[in-house]
Protein backbone atom coordinates (compact mmCIF):
# COMPACT_ATOMS: atom_id res chain seq x y z
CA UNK A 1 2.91 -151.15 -83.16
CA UNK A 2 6.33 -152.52 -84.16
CA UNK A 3 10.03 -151.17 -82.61
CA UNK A 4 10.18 -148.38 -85.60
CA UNK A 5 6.48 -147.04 -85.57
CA UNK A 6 7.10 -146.66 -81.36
CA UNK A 7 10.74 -144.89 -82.34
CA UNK A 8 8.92 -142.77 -84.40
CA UNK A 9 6.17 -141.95 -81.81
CA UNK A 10 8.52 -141.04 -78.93
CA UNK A 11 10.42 -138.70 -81.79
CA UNK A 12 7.33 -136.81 -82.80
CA UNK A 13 6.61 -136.21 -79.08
CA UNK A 14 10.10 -135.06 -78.71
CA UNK A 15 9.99 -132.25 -81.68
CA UNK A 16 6.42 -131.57 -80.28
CA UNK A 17 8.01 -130.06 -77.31
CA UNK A 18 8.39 -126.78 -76.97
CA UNK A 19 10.22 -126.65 -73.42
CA UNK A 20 13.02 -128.88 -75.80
CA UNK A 21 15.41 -126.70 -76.76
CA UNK A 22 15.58 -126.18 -80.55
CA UNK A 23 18.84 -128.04 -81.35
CA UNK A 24 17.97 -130.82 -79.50
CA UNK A 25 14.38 -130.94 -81.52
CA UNK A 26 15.97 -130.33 -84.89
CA UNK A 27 17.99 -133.76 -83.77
CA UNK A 28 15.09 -135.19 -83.46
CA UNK A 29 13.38 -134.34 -86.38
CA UNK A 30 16.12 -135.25 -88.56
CA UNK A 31 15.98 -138.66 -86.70
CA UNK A 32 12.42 -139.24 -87.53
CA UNK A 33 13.18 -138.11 -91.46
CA UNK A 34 15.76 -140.83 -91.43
CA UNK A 35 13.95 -143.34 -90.14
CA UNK A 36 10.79 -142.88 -92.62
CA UNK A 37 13.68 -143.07 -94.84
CA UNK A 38 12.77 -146.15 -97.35
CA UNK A 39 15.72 -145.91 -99.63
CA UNK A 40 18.33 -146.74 -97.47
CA UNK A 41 18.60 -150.50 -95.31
CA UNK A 42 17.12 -150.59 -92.22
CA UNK A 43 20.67 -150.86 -90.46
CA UNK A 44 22.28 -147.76 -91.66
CA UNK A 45 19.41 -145.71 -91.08
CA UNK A 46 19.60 -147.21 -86.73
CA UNK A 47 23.16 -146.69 -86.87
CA UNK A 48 22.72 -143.41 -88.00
CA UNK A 49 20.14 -142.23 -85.36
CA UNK A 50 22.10 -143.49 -82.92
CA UNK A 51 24.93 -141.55 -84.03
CA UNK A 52 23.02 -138.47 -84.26
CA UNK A 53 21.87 -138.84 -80.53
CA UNK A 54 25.39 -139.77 -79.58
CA UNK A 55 26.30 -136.40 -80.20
CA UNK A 56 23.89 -133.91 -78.34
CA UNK A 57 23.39 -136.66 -75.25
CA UNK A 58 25.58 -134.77 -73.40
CA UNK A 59 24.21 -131.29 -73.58
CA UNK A 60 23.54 -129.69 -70.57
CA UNK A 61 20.47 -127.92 -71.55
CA UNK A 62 18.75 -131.20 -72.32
CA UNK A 63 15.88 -131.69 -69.94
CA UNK A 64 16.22 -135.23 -68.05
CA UNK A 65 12.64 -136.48 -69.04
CA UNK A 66 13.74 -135.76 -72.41
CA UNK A 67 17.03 -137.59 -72.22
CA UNK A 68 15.14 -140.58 -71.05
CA UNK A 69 12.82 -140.66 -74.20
CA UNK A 70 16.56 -140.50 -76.14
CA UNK A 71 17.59 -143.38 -74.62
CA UNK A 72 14.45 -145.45 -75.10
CA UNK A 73 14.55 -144.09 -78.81
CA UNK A 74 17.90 -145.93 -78.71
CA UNK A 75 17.29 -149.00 -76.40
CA UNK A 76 14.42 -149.72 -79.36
CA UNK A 77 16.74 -149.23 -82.37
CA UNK A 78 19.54 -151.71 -80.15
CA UNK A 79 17.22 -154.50 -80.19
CA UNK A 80 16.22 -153.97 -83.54
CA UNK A 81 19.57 -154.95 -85.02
């Protein structure tokens, strides 16, 4: 399974969740949707995942286990570019 297919994974498992709150799966979702997103270079599509989990990292009603999955989400994007 390559650095994108194992993104995806931990994303579906994340908007799978129901004890993550709503926002915070919607994120995720949207994330995913990017990333399956062919028509755009592989580059923009990272940066802009990252950019959409820069954003709701700091909410307080984020559960830690899920904040961890975040940041492997993103530590697997970062070595991707």
């Amino acid at each position: 399974m390559n650095q994108i297919e194992q993104a995806i994974a931990l994303l579906t498992r994340i908007t799978e969740d129901k004890t993550v709150p709503r926002n915070i799966r919607e994120i995720a979702s949207k994330a995913k949707q990017t990333l399956n997103d062919k028509t755009k270079e592989l580059n923009v599509r990272i940066d802009t995942v990252i950019q959409l989990f820069d954003e709701v990292n700091d909410d307080p009603n984020m559960p830690l286990y899920t904040r961890t999955q975040i940041w492997n989400v993103i530590s697997l994007l970062e070595s991707i570019r």
